[in-house]
Protein backbone atom coordinates (compact mmCIF):
# COMPACT_ATOMS: atom_id res chain seq x y z
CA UNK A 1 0.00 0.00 0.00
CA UNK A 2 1.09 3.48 -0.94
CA UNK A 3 0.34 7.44 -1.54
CA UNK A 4 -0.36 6.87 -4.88
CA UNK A 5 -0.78 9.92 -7.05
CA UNK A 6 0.81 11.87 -10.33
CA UNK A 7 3.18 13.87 -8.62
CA UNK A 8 4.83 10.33 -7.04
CA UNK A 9 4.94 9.16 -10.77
CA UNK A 10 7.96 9.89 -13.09
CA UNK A 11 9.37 9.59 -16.51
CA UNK A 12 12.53 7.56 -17.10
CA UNK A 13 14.55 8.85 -20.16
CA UNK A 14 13.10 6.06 -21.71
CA UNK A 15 9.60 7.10 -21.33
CA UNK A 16 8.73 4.24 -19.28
CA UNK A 17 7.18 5.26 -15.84
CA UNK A 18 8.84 5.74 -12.11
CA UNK A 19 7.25 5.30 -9.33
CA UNK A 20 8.33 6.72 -5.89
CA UNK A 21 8.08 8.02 -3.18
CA UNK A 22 7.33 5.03 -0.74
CA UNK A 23 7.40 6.79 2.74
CA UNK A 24 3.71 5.99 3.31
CA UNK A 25 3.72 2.16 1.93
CA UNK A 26 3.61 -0.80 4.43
CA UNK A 27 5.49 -4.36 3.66
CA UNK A 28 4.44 -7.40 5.32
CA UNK A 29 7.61 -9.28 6.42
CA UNK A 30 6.23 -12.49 6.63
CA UNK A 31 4.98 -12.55 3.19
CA UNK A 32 1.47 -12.60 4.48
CA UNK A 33 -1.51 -10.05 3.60
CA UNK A 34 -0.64 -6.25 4.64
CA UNK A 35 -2.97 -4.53 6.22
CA UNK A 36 -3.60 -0.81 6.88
CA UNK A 37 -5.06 1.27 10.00
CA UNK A 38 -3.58 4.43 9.59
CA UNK A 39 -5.75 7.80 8.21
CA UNK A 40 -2.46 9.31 6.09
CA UNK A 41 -2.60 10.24 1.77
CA UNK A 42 -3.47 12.69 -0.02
CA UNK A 43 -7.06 14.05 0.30
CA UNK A 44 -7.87 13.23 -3.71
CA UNK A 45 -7.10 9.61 -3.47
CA UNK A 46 -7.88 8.81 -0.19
CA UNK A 47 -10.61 5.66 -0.61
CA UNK A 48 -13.81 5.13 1.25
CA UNK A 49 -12.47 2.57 3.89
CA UNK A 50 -9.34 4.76 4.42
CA UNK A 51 -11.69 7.87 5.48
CA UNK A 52 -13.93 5.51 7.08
CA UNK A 53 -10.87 4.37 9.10
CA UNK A 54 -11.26 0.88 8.60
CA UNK A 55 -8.51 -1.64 8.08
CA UNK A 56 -7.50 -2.06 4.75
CA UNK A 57 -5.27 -3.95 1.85
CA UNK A 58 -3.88 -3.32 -1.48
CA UNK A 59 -7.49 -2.74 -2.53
CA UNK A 60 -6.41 1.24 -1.80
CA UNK A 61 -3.51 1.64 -4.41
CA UNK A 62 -6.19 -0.17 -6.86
CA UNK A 63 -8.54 2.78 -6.13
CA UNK A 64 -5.98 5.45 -6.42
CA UNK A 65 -5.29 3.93 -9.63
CA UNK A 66 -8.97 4.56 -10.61
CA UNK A 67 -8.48 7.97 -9.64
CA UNK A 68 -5.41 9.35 -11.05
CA UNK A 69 -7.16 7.08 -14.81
CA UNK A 70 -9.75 9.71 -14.96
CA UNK A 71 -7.43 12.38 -13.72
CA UNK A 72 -5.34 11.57 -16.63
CA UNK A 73 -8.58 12.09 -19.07
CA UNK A 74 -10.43 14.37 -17.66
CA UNK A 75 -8.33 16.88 -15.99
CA UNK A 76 -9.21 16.27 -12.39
CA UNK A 77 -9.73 13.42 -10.27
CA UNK A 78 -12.99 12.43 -9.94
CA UNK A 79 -14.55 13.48 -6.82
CA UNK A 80 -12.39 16.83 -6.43
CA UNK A 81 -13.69 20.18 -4.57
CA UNK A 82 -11.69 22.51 -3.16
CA UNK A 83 -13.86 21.56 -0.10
CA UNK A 84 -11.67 18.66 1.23
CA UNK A 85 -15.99 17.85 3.79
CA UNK A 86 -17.89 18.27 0.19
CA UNK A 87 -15.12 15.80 -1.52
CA UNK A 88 -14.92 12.89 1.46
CA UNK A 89 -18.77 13.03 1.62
CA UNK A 90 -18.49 12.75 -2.48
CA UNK A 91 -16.24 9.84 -2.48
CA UNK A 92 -17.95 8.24 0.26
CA UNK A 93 -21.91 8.75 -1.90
CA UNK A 94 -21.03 10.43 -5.10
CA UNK A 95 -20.09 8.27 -8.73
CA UNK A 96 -17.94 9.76 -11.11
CA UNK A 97 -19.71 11.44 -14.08
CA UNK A 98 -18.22 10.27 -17.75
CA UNK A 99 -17.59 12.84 -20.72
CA UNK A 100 -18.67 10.47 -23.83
CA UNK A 101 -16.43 12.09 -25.64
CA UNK A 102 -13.28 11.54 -23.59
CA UNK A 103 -13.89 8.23 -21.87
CA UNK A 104 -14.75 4.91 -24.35
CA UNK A 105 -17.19 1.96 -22.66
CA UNK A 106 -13.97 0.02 -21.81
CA UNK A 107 -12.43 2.80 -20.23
CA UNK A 108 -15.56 3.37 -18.35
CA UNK A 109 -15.80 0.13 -16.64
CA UNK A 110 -12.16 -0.14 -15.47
CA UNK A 111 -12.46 2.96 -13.48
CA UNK A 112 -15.96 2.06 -12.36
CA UNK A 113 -14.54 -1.21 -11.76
CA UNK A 114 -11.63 0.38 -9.66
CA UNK A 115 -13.89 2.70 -7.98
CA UNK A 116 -16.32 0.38 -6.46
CA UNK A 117 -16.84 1.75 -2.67
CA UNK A 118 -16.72 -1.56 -1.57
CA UNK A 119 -12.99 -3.20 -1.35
CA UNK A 120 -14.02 -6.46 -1.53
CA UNK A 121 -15.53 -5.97 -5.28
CA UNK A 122 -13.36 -3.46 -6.13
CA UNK A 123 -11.35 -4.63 -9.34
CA UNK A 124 -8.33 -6.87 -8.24
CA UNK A 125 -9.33 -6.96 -4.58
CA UNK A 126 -7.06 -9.22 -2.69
CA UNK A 127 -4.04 -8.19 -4.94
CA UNK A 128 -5.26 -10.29 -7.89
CA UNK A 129 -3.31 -8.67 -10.22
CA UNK A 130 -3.90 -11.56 -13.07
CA UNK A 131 -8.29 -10.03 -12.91
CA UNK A 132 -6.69 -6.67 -13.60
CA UNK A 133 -4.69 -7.60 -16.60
CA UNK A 134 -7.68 -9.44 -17.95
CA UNK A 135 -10.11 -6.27 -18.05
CA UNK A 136 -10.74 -5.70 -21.59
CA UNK A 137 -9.29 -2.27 -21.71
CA UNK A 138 -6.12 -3.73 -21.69
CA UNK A 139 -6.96 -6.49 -24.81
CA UNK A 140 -4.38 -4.87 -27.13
CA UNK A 141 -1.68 -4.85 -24.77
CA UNK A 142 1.38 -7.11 -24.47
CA UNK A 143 2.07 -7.44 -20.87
CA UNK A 144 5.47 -9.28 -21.05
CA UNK A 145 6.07 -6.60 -24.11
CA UNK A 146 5.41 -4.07 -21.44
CA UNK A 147 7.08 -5.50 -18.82
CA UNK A 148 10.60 -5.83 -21.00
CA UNK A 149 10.00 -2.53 -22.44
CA UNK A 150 10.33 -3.25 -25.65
CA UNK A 151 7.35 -0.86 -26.89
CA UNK A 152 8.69 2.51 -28.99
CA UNK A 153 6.73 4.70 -27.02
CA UNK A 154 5.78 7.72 -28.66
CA UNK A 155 7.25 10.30 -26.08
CA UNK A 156 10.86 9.79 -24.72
CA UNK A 157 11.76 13.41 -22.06
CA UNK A 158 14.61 15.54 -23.85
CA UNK A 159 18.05 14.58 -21.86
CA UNK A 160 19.47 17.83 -20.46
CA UNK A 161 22.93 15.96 -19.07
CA UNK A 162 25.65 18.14 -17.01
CA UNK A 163 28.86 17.68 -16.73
CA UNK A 164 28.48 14.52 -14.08
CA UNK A 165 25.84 12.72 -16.59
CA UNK A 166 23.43 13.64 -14.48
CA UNK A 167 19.89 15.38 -15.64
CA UNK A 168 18.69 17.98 -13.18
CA UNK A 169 16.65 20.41 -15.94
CA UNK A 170 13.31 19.47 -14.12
CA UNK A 171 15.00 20.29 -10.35
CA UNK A 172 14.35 23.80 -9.21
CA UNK A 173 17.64 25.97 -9.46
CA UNK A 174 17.49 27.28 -5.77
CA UNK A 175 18.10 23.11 -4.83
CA UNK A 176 20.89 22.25 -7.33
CA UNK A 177 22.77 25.42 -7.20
CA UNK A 178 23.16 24.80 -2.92
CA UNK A 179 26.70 23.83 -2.06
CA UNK A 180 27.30 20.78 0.33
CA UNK A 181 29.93 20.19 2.64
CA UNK A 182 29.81 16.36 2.86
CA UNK A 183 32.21 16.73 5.80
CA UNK A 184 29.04 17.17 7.29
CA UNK A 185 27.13 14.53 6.02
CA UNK A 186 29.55 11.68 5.56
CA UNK A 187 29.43 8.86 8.03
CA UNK A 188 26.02 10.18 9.79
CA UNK A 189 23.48 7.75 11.04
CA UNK A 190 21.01 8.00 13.86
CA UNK A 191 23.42 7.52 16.44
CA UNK A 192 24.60 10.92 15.62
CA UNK A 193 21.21 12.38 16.14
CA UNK A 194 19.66 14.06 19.75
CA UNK A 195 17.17 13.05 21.35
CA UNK A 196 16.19 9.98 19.34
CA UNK A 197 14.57 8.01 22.44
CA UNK A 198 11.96 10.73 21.53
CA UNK A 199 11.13 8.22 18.24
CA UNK A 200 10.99 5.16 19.69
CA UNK A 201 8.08 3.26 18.43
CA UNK A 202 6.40 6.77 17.17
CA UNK A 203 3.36 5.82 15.02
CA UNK A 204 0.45 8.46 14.02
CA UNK A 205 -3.12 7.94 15.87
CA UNK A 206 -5.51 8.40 13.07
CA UNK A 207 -7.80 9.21 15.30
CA UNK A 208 -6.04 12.39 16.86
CA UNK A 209 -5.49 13.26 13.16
CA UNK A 210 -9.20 12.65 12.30
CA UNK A 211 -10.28 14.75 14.97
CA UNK A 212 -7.84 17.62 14.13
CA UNK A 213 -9.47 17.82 10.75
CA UNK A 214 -12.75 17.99 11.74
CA UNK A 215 -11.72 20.64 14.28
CA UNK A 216 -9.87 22.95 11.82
CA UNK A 217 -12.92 22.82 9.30
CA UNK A 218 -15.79 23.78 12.37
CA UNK A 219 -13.58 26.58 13.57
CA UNK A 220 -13.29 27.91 9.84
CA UNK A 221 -16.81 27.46 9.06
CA UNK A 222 -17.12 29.31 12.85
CA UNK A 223 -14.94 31.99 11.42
CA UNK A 224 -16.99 32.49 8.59
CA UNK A 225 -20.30 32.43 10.54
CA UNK A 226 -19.12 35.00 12.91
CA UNK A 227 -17.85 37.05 10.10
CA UNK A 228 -21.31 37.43 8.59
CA UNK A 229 -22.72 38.62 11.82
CA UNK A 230 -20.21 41.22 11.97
CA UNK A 231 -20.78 42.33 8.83
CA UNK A 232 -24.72 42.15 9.28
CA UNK A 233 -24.75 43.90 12.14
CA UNK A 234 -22.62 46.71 10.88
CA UNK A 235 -24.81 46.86 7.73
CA UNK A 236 -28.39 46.47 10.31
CA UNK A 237 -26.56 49.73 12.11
CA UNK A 238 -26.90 51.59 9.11
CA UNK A 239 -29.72 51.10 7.19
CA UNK A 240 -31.72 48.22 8.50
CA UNK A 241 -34.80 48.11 10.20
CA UNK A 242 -35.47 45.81 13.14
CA UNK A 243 -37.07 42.76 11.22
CA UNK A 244 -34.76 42.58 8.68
CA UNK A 245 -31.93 42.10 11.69
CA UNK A 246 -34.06 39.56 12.68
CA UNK A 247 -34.51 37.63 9.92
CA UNK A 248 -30.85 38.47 9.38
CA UNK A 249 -30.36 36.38 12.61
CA UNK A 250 -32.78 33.61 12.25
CA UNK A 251 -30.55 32.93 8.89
CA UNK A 252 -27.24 32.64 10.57
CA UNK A 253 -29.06 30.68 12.99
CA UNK A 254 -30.50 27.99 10.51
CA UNK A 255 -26.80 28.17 8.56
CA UNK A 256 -25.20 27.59 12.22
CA UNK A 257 -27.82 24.38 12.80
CA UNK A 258 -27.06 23.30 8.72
CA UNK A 259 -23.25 23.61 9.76
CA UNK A 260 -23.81 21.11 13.01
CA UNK A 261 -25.70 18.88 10.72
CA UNK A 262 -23.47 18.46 8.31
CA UNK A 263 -20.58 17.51 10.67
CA UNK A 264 -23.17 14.97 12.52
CA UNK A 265 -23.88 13.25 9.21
CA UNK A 266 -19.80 13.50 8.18
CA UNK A 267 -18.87 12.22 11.52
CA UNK A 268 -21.95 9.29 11.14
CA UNK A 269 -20.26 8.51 7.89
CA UNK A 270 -16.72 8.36 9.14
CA UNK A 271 -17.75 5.90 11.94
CA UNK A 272 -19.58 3.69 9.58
């Protein structure tokens, strides 16, 4: 399991795909099925069972995949508002709408297929990677072709190679231009580094982060209540009359109990 997203994906100079970035992903060292407890991604991928906090398998990265397919077609992922509440409730309810025009039938189905809310239907649940490579999306492709690389893709990235044969055109300037003293950095290991008792067995409660969510997005929607009773008030002072202050009030009042209700049902949804 892994953050799985665009930005963790990369082009070799052969124009075969990268992936990194593994500081989220879990290995079982028994060779046995991994499983998942944590609430950590990124907000546009995240699946239902992650946000639900349930345990969970591979079944995630198969989702992500699902996501970043229409990304890739569309533009944006699927569920996206800039409202990270409206988005989880979206990709715990909503279905993805299809363009005709962008997405065929087959590519339809593999993304409905990959984002099926429940993990256990979702398209190769239980890391059965051999249903994946049968969906007929993939019927032209030549999987040990692919897997040799021996496809002439049609885009290869320019090489931009300095002096040490190294390509650092797509790495901002203010990085590779820093000089290093490896003096510094030669030989260093944790032993080197304070207070490290501090780490031992450190793991993130995805509850505590759960709740710290929910708690930044009521005192922002707070924020915004109280503004508009400032500014109601200060417009009520100058031209109002009385009954249009109070039905000025008995608005914020029935936005206030929508607000409440909204982060009952979210938090309903969460536990489910």
């Amino acid at each position: 399991m892994r953050d799985l997203k665009p930005e963790n994906i990369l082009l070799g100079s052969d124009g075969y795909i990268k992936v990194t970035d593994f500081g989220l992903s879990k290995l079982s060292k028994t060779g046995g099925v991994v499983v998942g407890t944590t609430f950590c991604g990124t907000a546009e991928y995240l699946s239902p069972e992650q946000l639900r906090n349930q345990p969970h398998g591979v079944e995630v990265d198969y989702w992500a995949l699902g996501v970043i397919a229409y990304e890739l077609m569309a533009g944006l992922p699927p569920f996206y508002n800039r409202d990270h509440k409206t988005m989880f409730k979206l990709i715990l309810k909503g279905e993805p709408k299809f363009n005709e025009s962008i997405f065929s039938q087959q590519a339809q189905s593999f993304i409905r297929q990959c984002l099926e809310k429940d993990p256990k239907k979702r398209l190769g649940t239980g890391g059965n990677f051999a249903q994946f490579k049968a969906h007929p999306w993939f019927s032209k492709l030549d999987w040990e072709k692919l897997y040799q690389k021996q496809y002439d893709l049609d885009y290869k990235p320019e090489k931009h190679l300095n002096a040490n044969n190294v390509d650092l055109s797509n790495f901002d300037t203010r990085f590779t231009n820093q000089q290093i003293n490896m003096e510094d950095v030669m030989g260093l290991d944790k032993t080197d580094i304070t207070n490290q008792e501090l780490f031992e067995g450190f793991d993130v409660d995805s509850k505590i982060v759960e709740k710290i969510l929910q708690e930044k997005m009521k005192k922002a929607e707070k924020e915004q209540i109280e503004n508009m009773q400032m500014m109601g008030c200060a417009d009520d002072h100058e031209s109002q009359s009385t009954s249009q202050q109070q039905q000025r009030k008995r608005d914020v009042s029935q936005k206030k109990k929508k607000v409440r209700q909204e982060d009952e049902d979210l938090d309903q949804e969460l536990s489910m």
